[in-house]
C-alpha atoms as a PDB file:
ATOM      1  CA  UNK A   1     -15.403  -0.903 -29.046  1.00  0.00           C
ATOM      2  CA  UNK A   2     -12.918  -3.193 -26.970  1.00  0.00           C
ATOM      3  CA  UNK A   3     -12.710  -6.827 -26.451  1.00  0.00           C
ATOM      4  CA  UNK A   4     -13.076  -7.758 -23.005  1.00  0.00           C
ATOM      5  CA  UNK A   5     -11.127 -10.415 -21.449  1.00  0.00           C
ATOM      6  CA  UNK A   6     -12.988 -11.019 -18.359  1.00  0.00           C
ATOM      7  CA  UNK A   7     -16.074 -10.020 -17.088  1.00  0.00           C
ATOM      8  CA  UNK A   8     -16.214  -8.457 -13.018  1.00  0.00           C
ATOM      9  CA  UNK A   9     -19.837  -7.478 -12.612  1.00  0.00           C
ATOM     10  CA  UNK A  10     -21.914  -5.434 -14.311  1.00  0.00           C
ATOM     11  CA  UNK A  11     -20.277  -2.333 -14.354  1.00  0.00           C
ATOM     12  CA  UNK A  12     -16.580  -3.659 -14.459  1.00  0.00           C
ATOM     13  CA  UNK A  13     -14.354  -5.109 -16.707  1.00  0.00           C
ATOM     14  CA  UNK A  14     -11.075  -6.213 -17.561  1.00  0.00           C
ATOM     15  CA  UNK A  15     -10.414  -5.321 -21.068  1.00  0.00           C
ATOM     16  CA  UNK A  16      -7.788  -6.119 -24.176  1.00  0.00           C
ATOM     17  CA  UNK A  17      -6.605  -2.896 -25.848  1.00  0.00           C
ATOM     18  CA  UNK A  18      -4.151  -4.380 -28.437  1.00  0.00           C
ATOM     19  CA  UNK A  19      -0.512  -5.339 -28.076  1.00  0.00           C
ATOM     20  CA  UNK A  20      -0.628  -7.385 -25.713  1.00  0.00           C
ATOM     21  CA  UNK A  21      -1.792  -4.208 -23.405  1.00  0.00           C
ATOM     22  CA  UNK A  22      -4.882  -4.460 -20.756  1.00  0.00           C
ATOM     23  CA  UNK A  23      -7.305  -2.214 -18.634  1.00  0.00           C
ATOM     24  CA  UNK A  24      -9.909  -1.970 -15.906  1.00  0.00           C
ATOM     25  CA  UNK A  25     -12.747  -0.511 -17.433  1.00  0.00           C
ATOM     26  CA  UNK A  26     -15.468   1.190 -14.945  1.00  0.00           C
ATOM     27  CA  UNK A  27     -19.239   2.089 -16.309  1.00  0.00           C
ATOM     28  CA  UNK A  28     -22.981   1.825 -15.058  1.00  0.00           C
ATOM     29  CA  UNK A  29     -24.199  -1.495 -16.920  1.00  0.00           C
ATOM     30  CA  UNK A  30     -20.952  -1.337 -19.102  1.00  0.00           C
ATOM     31  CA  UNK A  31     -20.088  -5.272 -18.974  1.00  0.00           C
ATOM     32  CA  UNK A  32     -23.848  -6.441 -18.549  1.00  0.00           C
ATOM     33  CA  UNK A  33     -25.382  -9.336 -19.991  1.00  0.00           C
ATOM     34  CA  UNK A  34     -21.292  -9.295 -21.669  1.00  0.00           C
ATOM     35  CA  UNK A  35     -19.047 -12.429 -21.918  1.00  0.00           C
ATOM     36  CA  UNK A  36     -15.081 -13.104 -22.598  1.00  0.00           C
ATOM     37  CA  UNK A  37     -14.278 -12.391 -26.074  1.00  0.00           C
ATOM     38  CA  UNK A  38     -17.454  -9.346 -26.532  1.00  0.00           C
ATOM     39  CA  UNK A  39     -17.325  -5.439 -27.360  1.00  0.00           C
ATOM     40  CA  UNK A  40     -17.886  -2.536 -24.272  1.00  0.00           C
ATOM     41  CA  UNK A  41     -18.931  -0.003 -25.865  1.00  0.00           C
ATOM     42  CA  UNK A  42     -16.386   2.996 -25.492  1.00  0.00           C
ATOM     43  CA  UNK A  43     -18.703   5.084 -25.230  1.00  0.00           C
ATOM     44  CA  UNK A  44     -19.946   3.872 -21.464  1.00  0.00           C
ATOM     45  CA  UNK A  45     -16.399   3.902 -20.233  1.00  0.00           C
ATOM     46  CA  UNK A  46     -16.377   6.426 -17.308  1.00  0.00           C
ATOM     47  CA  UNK A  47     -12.738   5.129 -15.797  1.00  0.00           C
ATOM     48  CA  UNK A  48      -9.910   3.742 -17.232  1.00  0.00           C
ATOM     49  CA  UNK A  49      -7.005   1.957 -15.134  1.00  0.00           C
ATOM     50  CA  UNK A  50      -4.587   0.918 -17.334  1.00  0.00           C
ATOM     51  CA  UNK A  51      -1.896  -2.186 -16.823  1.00  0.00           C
ATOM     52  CA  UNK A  52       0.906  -0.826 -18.019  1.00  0.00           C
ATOM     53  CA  UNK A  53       3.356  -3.604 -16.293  1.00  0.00           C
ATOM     54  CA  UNK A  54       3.717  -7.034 -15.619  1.00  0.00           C
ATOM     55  CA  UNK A  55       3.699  -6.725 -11.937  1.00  0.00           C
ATOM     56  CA  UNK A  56       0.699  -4.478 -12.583  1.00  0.00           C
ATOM     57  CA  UNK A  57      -0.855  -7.621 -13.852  1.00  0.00           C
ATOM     58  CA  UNK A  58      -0.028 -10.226 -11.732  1.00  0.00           C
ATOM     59  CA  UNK A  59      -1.285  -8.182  -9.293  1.00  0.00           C
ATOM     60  CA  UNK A  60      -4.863  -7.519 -10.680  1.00  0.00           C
ATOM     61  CA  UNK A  61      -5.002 -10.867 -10.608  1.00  0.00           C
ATOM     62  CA  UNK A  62      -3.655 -11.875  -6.850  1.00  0.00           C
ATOM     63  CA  UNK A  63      -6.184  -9.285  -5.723  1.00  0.00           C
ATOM     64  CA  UNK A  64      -9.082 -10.344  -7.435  1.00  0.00           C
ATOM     65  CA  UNK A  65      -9.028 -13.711  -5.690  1.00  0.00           C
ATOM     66  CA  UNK A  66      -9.463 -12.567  -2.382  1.00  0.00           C
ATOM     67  CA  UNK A  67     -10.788  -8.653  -2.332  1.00  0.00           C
ATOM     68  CA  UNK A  68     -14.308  -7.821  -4.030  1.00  0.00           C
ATOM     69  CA  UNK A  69     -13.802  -5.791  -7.204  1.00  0.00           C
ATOM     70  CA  UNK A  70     -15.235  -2.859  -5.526  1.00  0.00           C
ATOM     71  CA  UNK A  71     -12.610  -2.367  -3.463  1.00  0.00           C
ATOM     72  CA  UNK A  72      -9.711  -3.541  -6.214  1.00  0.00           C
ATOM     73  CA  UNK A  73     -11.363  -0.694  -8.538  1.00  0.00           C
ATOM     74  CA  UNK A  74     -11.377   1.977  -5.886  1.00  0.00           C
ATOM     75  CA  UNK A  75      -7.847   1.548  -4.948  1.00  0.00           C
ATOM     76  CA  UNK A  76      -6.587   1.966  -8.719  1.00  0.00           C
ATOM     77  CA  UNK A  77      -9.033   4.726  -8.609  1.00  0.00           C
ATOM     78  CA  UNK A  78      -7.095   6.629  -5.931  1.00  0.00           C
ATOM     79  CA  UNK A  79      -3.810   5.526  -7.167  1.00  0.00           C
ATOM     80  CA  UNK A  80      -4.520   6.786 -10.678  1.00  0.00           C
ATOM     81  CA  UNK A  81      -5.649  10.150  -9.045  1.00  0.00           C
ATOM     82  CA  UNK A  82      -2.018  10.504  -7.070  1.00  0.00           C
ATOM     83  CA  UNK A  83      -0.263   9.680 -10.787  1.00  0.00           C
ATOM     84  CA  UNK A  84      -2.278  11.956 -12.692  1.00  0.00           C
ATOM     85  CA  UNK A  85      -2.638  14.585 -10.427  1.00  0.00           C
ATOM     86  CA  UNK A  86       0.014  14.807  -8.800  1.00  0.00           C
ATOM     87  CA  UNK A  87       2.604  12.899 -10.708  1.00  0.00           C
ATOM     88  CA  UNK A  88       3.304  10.725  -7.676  1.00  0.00           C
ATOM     89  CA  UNK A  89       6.186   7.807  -8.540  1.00  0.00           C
ATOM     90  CA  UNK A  90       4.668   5.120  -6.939  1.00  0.00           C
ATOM     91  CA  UNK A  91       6.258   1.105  -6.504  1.00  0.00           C
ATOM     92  CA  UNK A  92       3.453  -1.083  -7.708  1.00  0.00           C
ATOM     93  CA  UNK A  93       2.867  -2.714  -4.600  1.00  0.00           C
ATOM     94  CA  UNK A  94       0.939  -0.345  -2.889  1.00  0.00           C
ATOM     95  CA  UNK A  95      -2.206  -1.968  -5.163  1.00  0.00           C
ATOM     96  CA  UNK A  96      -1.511  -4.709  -2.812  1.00  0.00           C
ATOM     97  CA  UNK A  97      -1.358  -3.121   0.547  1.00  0.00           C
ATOM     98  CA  UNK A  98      -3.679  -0.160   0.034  1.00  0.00           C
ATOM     99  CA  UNK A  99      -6.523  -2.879  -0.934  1.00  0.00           C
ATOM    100  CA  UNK A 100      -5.356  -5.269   1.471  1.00  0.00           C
ATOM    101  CA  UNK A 101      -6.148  -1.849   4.038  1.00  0.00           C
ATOM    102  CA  UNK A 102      -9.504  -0.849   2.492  1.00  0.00           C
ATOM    103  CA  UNK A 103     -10.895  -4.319   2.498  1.00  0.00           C
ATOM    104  CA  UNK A 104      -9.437  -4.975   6.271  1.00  0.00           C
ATOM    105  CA  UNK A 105     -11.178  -1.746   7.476  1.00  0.00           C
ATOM    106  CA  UNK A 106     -14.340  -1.629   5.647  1.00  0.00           C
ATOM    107  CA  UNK A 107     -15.064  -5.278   6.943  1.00  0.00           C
ATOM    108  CA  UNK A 108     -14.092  -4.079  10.630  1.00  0.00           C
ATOM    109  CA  UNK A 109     -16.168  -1.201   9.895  1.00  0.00           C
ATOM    110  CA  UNK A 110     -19.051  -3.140   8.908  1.00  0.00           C
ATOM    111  CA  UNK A 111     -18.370  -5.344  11.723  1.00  0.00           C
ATOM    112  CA  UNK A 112     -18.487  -2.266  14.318  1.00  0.00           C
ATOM    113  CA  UNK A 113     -14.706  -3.566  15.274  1.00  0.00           C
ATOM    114  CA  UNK A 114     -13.060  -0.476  13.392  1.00  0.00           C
ATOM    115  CA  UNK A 115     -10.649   1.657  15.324  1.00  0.00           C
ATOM    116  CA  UNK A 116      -9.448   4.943  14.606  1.00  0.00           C
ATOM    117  CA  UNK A 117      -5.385   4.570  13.560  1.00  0.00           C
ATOM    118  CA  UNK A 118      -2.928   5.589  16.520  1.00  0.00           C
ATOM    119  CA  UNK A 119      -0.284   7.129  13.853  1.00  0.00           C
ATOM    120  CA  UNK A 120       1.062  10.549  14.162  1.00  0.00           C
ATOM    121  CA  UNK A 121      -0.171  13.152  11.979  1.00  0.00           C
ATOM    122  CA  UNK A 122       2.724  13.490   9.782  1.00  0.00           C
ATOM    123  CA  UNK A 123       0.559  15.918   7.074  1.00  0.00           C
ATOM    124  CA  UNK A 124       3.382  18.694   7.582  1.00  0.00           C
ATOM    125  CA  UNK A 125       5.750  16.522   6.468  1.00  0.00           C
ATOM    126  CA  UNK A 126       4.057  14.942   3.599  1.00  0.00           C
ATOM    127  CA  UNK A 127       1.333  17.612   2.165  1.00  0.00           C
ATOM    128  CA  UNK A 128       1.036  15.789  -0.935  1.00  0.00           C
ATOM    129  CA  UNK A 129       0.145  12.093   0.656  1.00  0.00           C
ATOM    130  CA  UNK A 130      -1.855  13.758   2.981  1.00  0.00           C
ATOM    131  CA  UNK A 131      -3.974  15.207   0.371  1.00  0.00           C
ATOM    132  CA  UNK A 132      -4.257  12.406  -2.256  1.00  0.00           C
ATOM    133  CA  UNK A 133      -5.586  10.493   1.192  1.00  0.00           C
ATOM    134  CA  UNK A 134      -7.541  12.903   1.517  1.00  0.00           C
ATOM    135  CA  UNK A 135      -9.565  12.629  -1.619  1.00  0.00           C
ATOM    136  CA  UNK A 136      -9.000   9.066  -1.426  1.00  0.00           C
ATOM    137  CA  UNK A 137     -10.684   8.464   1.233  1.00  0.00           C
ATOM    138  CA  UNK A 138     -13.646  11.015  -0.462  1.00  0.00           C
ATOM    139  CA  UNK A 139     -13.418   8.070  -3.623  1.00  0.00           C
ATOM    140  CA  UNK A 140     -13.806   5.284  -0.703  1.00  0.00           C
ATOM    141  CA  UNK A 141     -16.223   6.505   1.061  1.00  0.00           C
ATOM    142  CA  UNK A 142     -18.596   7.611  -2.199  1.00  0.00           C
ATOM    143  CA  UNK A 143     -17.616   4.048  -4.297  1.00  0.00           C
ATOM    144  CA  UNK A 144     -18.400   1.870  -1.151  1.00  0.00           C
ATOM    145  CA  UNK A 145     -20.954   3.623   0.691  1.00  0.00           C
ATOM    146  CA  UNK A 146     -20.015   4.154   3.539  1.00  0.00           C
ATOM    147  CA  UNK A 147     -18.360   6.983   6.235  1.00  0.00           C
ATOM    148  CA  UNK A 148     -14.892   6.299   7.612  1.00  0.00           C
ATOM    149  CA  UNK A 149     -13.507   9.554  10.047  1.00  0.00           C
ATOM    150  CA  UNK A 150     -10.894  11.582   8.764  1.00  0.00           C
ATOM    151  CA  UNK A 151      -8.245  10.165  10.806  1.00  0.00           C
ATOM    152  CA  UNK A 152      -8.360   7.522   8.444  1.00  0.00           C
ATOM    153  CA  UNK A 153      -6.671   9.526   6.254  1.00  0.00           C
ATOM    154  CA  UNK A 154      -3.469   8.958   8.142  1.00  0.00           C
ATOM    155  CA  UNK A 155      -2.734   4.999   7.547  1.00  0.00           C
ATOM    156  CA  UNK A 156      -4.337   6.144   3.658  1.00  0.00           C
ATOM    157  CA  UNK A 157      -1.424   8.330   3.172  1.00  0.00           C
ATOM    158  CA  UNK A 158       0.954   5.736   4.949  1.00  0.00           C
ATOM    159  CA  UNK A 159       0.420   3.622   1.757  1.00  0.00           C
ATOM    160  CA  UNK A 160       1.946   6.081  -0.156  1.00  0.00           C
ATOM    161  CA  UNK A 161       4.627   7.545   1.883  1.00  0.00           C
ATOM    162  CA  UNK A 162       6.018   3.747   2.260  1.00  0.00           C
ATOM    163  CA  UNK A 163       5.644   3.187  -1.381  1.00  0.00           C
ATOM    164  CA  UNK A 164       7.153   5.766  -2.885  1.00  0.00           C
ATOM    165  CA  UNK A 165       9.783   5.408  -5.977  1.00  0.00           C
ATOM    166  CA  UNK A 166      10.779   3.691  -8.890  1.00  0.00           C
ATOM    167  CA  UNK A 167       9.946   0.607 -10.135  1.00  0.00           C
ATOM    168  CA  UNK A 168      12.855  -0.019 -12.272  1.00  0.00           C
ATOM    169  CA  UNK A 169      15.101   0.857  -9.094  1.00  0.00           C
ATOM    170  CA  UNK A 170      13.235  -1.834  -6.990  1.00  0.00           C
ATOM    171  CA  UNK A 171      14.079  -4.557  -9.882  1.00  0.00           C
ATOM    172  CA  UNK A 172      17.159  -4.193  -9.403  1.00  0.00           C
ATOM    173  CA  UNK A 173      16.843  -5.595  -5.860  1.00  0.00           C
ATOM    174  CA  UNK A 174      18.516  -9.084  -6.637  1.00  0.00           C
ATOM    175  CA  UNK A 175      17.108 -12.557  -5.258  1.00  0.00           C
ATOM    176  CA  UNK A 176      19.725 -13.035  -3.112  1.00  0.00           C
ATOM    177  CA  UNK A 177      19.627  -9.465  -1.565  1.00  0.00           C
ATOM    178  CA  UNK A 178      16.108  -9.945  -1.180  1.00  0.00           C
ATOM    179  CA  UNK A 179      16.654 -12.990   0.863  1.00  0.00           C
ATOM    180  CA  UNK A 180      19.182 -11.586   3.319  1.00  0.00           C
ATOM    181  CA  UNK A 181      16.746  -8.519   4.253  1.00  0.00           C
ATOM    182  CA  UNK A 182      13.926 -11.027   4.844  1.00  0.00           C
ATOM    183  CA  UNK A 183      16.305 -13.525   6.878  1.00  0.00           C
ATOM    184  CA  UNK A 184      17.512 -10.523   9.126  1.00  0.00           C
ATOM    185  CA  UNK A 185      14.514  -9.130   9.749  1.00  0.00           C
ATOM    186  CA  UNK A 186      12.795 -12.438  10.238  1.00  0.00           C
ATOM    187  CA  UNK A 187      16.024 -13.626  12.559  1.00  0.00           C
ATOM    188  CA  UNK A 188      15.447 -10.074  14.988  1.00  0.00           C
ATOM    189  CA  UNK A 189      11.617 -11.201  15.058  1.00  0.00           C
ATOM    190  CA  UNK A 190      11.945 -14.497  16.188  1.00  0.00           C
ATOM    191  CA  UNK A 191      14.612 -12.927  18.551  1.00  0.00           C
ATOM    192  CA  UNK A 192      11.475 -10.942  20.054  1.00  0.00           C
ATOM    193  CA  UNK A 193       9.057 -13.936  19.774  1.00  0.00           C
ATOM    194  CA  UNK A 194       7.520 -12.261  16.915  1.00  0.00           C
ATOM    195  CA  UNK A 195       5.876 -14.567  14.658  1.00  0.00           C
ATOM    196  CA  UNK A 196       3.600 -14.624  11.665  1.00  0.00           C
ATOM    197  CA  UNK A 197       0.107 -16.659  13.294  1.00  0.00           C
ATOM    198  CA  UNK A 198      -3.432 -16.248  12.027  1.00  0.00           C
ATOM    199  CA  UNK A 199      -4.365 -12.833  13.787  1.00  0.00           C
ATOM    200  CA  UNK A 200      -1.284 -11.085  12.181  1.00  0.00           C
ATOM    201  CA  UNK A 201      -1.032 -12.575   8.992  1.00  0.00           C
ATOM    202  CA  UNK A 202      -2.273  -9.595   7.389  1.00  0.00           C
ATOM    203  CA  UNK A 203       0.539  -7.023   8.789  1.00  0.00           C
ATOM    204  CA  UNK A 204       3.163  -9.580   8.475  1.00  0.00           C
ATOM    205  CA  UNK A 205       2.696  -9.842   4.711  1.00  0.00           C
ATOM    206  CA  UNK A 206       2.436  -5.993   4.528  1.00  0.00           C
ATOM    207  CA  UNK A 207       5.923  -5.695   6.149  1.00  0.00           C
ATOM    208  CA  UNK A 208       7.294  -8.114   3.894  1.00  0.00           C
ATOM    209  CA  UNK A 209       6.206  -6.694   1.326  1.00  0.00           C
ATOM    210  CA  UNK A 210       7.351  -3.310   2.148  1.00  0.00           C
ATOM    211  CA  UNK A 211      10.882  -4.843   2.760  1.00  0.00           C
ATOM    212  CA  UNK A 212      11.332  -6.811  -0.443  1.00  0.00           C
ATOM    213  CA  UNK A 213      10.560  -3.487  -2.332  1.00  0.00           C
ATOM    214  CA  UNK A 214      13.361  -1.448  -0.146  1.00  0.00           C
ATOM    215  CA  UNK A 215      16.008  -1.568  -3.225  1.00  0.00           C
ATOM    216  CA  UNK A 216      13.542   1.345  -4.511  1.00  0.00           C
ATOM    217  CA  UNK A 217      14.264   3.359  -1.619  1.00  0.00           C
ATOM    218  CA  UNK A 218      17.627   2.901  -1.098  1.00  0.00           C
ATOM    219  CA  UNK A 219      20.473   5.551  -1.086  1.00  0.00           C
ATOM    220  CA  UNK A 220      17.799   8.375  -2.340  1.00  0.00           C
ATOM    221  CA  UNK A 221      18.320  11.798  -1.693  1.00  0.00           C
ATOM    222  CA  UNK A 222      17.583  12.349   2.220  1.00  0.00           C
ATOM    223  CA  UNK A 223      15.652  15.636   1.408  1.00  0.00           C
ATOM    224  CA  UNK A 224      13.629  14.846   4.639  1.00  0.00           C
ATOM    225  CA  UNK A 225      13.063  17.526   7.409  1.00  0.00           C
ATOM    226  CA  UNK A 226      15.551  15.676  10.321  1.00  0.00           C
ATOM    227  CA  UNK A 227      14.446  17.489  12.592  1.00  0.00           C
ATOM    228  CA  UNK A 228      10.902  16.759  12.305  1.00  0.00           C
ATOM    229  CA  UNK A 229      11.871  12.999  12.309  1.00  0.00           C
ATOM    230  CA  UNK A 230      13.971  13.407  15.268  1.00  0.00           C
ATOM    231  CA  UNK A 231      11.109  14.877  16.718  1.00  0.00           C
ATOM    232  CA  UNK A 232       8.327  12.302  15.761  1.00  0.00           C
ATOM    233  CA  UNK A 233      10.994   9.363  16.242  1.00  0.00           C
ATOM    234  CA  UNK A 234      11.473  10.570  20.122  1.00  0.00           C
ATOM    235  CA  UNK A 235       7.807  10.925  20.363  1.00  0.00           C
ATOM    236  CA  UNK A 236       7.321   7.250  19.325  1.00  0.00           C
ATOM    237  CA  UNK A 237       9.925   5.826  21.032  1.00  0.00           C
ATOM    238  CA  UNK A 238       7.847   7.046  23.916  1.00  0.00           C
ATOM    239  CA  UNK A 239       4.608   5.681  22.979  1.00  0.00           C
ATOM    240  CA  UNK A 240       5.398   2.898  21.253  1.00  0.00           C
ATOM    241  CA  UNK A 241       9.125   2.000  23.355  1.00  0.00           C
ATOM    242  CA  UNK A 242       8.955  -2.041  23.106  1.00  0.00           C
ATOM    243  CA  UNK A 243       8.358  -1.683  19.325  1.00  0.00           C
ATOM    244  CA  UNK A 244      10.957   0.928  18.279  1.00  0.00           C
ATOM    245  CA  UNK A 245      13.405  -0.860  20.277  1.00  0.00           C
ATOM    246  CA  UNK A 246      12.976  -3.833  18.317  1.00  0.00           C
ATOM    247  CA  UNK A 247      12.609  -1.141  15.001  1.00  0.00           C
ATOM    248  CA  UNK A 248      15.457   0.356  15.513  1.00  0.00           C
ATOM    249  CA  UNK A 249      17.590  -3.450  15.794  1.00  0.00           C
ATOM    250  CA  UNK A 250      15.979  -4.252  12.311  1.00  0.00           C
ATOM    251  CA  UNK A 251      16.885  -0.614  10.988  1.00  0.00           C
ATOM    252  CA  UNK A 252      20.794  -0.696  12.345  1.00  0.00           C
ATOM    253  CA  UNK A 253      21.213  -4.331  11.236  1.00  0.00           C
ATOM    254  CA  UNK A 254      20.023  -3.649   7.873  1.00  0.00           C
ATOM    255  CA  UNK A 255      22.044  -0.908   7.066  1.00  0.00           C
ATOM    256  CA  UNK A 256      25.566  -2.494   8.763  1.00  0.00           C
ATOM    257  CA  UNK A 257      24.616  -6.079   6.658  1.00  0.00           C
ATOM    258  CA  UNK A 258      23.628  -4.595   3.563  1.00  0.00           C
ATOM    259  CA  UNK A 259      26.399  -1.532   3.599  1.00  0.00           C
ATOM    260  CA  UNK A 260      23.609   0.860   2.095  1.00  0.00           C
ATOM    261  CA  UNK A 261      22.460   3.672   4.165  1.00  0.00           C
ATOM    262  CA  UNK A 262      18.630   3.905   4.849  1.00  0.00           C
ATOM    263  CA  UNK A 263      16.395   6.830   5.427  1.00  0.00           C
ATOM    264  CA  UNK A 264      15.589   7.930   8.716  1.00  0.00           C
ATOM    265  CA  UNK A 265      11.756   8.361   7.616  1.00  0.00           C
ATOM    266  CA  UNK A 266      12.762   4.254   7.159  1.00  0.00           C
ATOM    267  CA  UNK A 267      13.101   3.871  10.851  1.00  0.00           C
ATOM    268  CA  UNK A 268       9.484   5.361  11.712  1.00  0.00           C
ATOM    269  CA  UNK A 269       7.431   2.946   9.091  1.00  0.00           C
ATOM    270  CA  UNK A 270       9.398   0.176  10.612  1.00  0.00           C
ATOM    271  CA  UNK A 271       8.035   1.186  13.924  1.00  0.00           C
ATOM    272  CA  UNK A 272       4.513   1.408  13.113  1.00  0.00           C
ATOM    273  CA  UNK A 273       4.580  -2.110  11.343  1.00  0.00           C
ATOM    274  CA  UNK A 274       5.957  -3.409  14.299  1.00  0.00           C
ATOM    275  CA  UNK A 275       3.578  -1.724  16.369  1.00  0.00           C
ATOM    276  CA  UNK A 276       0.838  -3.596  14.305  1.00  0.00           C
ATOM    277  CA  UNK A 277       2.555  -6.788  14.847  1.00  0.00           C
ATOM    278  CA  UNK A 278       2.934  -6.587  18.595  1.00  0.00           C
ATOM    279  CA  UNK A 279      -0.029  -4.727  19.242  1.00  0.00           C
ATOM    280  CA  UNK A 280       1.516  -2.617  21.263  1.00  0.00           C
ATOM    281  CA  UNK A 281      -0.874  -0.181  22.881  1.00  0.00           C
ATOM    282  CA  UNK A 282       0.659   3.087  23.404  1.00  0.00           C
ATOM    283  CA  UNK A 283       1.728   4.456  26.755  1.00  0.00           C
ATOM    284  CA  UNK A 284      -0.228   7.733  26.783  1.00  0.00           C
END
């Protein structure tokens, strides 16, 4: 038996497991008719998620205020799968994004708004992302009953191709450094009369987030295939021109102000997240 600290819906919980440690617990009829402070029974538990750090938990709870549980649990569901399975190093913000995504599309879904994504196949690139998307999007579509098409495996696997690393690298990105990527970035957007409003709000935050967490991806190992980014760059550049030109100002900027050097794989998420932020349809 463990003590639950709060109380989702009837078949979700979030639970205490001693020393100060905490869990999403998942179970038919597990937490009803249960309060704060009573026993699930152990024996109902069919997934675990544990919390094993603090950003872990603060951002349990920043999702839970906005995105139905549903969704929260089927994200750590996926995420737990790429960790287990596949022993995927993964920055803890992707439990913001990828729910922020699955929400966003299941509600255009629903709405009969839902598009299918415009982003290259990159699958020969990054087999593994590709196919923890590809059950993921198996776990989405069983958990929230519904039937997305399988190019939405592509902005799935996007999640965790912009989120990989390590956490304890990206805490050592200091405030200050933090700062001065968000006020150059910010500075080239306002350049190109690109500005956070209502209809974007979601994307912007996205980006930012994926900046503030760059410390975890810089100077790695460039093990990518160049080629093959060389190649998918061009063939942006001429889909999407207006928003790798302003891309590629945000990528040379960054790496001349910060004196770090940044992937080239960097260059192509910046391009798609500008490409959400502009709109920009593509020229083909």
């Amino acid at each position: 038996m463990v003590e639950i600290a709060q109380v989702f819906n009837n078949n979700s919980a979030l639970v205490n497991l001693g020393d100060d440690r905490q869990a999403i617990v998942k179970g038919k009829g597990i937490a009803f008719k249960k309060t704060k402070g009573g026993q699930v029974d152990s024996g109902k538990i069919e997934n675990i998620f544990y919390l094993n750090t603090k950003s872990s938990r603060e951002n349990l709870y920043f999702l839970i205020k906005d995105i139905p549980i549903d969704v929260v649990t089927t994200t750590y569901e996926i995420i737990d799968y790429a960790k287990k399975d596949f022993n995927y190093n993964i920055l803890d913000y992707v439990y913001i994004t990828l729910s922020d995504h699955i929400f966003g599309s299941y509600q255009r879904l629903l709405a009969h708004t839902y598009q299918e994504s415009l982003i290259p196949d990159m699958s020969e690139q990054y087999p593994d992302e590709y196919e923890i998307a590809s059950h993921g999007l198996d776990v989405i579509n069983e958990n929230l009953h519904v039937h997305f098409p399988r190019s939405e495996i592509k902005s799935i696997a996007l999640h965790f191709i912009n989120a990989k690393g390590e956490e304890s690298q990206a805490s050592d990105l200091k405030e200050n450094t933090s700062k001065e990527v968000s006020d150059i970035v910010t500075t080239i957007l306002n350049k190109n009369r690109i500005y956070r409003i209502e209809g974007n709000g979601n994307y912007f935050d996205r980006f930012m987030i994926h900046l503030q967490y760059l410390a975890g991806r810089l100077d790695n190992d460039d093990t990518e295939d160049r080629d093959f980014s060389n190649r998918l760059e061009s063939e942006m550049k001429k889909e999407y021109p207006r928003s790798s030109k302003i891309a590629k100002e945000i990528y040379t900027s960054l790496q001349s102000k910060l004196s770090t050097r940044l992937s080239s794989n960097e260059l192509l998420y910046f391009i798609i997240h500008i490409q959400r932020l502009t709109q920009e349809k593509t020229t083909k």
